[in-house]
N, C-alpha and C. Protein backbone atom coordinates (compact mmCIF):
# COMPACT_ATOMS: atom_id res chain seq x y z
N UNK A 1 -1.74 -14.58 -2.70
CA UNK A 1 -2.35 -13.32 -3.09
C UNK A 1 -1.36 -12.20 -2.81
N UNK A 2 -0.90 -11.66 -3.60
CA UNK A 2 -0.09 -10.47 -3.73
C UNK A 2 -0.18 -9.22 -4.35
N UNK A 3 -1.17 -8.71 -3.69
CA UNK A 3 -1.31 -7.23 -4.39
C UNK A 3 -1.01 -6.02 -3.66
N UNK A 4 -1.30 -4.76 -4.43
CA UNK A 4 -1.30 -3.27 -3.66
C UNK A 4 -2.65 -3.26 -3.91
N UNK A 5 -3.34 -2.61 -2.45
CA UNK A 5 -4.30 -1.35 -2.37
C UNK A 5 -4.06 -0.57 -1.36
N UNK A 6 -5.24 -0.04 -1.29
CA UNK A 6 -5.42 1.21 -0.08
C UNK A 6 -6.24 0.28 1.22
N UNK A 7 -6.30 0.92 1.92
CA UNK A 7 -7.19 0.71 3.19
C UNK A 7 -7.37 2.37 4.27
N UNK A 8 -8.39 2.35 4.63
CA UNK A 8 -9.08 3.35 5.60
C UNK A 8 -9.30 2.48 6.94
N UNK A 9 -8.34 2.81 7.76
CA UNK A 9 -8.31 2.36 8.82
C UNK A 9 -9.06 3.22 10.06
N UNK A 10 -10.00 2.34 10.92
CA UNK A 10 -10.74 3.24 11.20
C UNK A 10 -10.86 2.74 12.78
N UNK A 11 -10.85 3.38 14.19
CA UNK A 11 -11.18 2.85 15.22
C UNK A 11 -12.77 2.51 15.68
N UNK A 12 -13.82 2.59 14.32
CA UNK A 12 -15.26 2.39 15.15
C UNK A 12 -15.72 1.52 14.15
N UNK A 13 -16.41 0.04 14.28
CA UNK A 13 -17.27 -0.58 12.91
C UNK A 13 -18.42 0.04 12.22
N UNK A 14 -18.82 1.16 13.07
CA UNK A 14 -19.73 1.84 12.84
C UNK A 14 -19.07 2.86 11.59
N UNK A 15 -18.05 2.99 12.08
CA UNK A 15 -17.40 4.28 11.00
C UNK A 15 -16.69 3.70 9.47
N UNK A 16 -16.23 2.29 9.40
CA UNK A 16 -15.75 1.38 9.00
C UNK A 16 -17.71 1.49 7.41
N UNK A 17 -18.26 1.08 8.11
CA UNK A 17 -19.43 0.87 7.76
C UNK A 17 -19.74 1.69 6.15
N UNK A 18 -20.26 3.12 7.42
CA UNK A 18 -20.13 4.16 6.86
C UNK A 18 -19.62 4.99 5.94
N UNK A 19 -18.51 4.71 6.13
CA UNK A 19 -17.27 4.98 4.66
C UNK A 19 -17.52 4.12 3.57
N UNK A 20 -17.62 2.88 3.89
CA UNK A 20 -17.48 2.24 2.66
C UNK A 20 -18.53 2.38 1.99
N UNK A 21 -20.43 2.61 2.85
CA UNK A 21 -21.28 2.80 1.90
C UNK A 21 -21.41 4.18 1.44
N UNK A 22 -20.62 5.20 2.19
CA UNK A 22 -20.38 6.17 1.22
C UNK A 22 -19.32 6.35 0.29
N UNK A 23 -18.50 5.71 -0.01
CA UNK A 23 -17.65 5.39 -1.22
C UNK A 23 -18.37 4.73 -1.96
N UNK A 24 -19.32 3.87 -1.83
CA UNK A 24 -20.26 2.91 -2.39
C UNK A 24 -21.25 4.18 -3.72
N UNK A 25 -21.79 4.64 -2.90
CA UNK A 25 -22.45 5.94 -3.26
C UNK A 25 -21.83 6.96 -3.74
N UNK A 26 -20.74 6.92 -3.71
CA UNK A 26 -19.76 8.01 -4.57
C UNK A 26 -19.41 7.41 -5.81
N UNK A 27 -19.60 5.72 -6.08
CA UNK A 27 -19.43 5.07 -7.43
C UNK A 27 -17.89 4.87 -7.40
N UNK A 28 -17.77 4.54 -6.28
CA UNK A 28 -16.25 3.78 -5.45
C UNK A 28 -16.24 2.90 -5.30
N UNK A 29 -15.14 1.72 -6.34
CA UNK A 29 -15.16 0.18 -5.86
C UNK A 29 -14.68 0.19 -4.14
N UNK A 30 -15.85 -0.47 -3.88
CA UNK A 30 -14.60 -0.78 -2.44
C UNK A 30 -15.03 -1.74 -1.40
N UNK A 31 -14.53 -2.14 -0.15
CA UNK A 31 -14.78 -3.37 0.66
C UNK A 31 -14.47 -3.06 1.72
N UNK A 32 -14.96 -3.93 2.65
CA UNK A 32 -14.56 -4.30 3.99
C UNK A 32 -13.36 -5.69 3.88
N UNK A 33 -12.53 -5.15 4.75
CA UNK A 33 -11.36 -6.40 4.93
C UNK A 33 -10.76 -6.20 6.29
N UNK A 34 -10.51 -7.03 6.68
CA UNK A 34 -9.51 -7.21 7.86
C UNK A 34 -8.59 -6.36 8.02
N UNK A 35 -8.37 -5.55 9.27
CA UNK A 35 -7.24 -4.44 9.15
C UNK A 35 -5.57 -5.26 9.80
N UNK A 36 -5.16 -5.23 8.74
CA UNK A 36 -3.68 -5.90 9.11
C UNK A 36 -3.43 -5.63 10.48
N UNK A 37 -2.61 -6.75 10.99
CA UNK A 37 -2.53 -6.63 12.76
C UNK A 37 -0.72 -5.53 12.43
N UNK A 38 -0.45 -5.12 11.39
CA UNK A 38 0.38 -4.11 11.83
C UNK A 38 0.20 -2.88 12.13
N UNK A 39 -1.28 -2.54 11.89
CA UNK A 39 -1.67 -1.24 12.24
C UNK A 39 -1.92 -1.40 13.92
N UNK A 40 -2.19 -2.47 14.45
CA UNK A 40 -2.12 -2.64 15.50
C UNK A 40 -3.34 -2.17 16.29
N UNK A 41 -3.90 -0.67 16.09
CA UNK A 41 -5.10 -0.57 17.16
C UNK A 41 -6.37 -0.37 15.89
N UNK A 42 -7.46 0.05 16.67
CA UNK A 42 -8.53 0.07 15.72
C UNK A 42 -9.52 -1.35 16.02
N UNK A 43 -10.60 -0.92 15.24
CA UNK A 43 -11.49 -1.87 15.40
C UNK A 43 -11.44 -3.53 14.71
N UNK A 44 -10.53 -3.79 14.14
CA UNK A 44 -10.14 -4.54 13.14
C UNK A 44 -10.72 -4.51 11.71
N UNK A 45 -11.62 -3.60 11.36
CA UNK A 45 -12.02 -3.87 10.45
C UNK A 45 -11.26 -2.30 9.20
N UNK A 46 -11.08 -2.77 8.45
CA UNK A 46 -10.93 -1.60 7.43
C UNK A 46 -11.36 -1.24 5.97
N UNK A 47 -11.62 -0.32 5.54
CA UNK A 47 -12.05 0.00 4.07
C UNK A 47 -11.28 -0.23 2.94
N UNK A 48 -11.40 -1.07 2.44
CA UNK A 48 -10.00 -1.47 0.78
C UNK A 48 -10.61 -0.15 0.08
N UNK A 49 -9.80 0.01 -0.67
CA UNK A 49 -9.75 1.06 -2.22
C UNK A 49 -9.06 0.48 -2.68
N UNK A 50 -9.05 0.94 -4.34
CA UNK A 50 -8.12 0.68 -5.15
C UNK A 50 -6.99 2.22 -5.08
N UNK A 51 -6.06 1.91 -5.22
CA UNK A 51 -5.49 3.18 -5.47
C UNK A 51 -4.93 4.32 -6.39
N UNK A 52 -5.95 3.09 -7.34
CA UNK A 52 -5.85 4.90 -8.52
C UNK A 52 -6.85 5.53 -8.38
N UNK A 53 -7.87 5.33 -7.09
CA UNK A 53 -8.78 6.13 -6.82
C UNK A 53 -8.62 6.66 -5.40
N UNK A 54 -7.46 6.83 -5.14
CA UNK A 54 -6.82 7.14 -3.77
C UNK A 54 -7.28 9.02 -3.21
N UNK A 55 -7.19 9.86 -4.21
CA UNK A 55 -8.12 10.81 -4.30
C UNK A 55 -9.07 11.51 -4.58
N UNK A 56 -9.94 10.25 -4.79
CA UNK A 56 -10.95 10.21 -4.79
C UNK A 56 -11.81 10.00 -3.66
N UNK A 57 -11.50 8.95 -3.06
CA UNK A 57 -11.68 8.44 -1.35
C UNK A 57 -11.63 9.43 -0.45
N UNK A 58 -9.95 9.93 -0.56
CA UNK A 58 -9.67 10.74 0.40
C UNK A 58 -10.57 12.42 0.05
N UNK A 59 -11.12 12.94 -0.90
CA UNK A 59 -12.51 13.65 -1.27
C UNK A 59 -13.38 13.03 -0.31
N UNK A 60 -13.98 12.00 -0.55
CA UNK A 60 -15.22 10.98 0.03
C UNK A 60 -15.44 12.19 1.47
N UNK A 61 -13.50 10.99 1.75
CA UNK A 61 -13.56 10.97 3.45
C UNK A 61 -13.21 12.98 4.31
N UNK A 62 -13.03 13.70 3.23
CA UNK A 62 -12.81 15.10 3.90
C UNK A 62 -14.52 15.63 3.40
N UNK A 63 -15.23 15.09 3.01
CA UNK A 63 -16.26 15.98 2.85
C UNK A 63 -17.43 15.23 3.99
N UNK A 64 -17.40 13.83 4.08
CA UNK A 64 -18.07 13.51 4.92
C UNK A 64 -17.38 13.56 6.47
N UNK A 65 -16.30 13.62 6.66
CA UNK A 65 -15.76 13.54 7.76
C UNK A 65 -16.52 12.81 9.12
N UNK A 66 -16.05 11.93 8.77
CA UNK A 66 -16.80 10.85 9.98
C UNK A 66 -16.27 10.45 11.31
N UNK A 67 -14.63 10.75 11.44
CA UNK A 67 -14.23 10.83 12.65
C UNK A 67 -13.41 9.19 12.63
N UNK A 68 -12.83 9.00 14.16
CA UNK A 68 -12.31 7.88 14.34
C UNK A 68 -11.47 7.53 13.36
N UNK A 69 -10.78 8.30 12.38
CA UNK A 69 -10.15 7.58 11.71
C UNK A 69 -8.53 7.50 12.13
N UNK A 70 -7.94 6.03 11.78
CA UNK A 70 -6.70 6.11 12.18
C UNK A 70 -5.72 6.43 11.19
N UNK A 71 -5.74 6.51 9.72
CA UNK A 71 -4.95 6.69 9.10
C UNK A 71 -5.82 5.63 7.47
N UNK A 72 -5.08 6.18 6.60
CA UNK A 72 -4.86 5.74 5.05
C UNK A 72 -3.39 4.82 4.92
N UNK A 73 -3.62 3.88 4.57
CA UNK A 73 -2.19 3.03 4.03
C UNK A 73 -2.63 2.26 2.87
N UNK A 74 -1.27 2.28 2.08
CA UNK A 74 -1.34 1.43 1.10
C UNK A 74 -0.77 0.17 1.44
N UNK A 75 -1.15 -1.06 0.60
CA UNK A 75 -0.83 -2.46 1.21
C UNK A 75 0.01 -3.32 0.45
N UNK A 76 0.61 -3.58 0.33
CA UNK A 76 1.34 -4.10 -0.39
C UNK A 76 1.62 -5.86 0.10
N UNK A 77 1.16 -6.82 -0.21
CA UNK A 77 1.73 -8.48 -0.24
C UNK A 77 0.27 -8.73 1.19
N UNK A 78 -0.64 -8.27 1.04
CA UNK A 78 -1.67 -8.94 1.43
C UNK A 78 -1.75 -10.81 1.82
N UNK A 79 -1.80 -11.02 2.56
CA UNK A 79 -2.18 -12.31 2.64
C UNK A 79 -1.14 -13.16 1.94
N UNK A 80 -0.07 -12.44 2.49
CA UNK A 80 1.49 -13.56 2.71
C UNK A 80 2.52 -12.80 3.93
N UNK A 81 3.49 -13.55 4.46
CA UNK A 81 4.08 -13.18 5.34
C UNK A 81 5.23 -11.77 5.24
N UNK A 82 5.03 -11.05 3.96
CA UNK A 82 5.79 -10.31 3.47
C UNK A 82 4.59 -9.02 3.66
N UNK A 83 4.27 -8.63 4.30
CA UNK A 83 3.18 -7.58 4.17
C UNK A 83 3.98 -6.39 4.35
N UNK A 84 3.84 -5.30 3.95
CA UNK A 84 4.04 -3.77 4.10
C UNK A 84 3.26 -2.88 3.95
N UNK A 85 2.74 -2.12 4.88
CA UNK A 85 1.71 -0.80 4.33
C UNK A 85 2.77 0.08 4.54
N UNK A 86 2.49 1.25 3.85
CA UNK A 86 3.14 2.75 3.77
C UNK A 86 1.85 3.36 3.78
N UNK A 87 1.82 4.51 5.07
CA UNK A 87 0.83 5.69 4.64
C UNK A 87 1.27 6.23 3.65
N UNK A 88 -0.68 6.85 3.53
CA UNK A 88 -0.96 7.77 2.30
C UNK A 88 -1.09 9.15 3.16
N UNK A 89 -0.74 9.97 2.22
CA UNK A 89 -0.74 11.58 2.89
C UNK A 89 -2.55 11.86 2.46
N UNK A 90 -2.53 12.72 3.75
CA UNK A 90 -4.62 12.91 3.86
C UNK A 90 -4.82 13.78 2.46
């Protein structure tokens, strides 16, 4: 599996949650996935996007402002040993 998306990396499952069913409700594809162990802290869990809806999300996430968040990255080689995220600017 080798793709790009986004992820909303978040330190609470509670907040993790939250985002995604309000992206859900904003008519935002989106998921819960495993937060790559290169982000390193956080709750492990994180929000996928796609990222041609990257500001769209980041709308979502400045109007609801839910807190705990650790950052936006894009993902690149998911679920092979070649992984790279690059942040996204807020």
């Amino acid at each position: 599996m080798n793709s790009s998306f986004g992820i909303a990396a978040f330190r609470s499952r509670t907040q993790v949650l939250r985002f995604e069913d309000a992206l859900r409700r904003a008519g935002l594809a989106s998921g819960v996935v495993s937060t790559p162990r290169e982000v390193a802290i956080g709750c492990g869990l994180s929000v996928r996007f796609d990222l041609s809806q990257a500001a769209q999300v980041m709308g979502v996430y400045r109007k609801m402002n839910p807190g705990a968040l650790i950052g936006f990255y894009r993902v690149d080689g998911y679920g092979t040993r070649q992984i790279r995220l690059t942040p996204l600017v807020l």
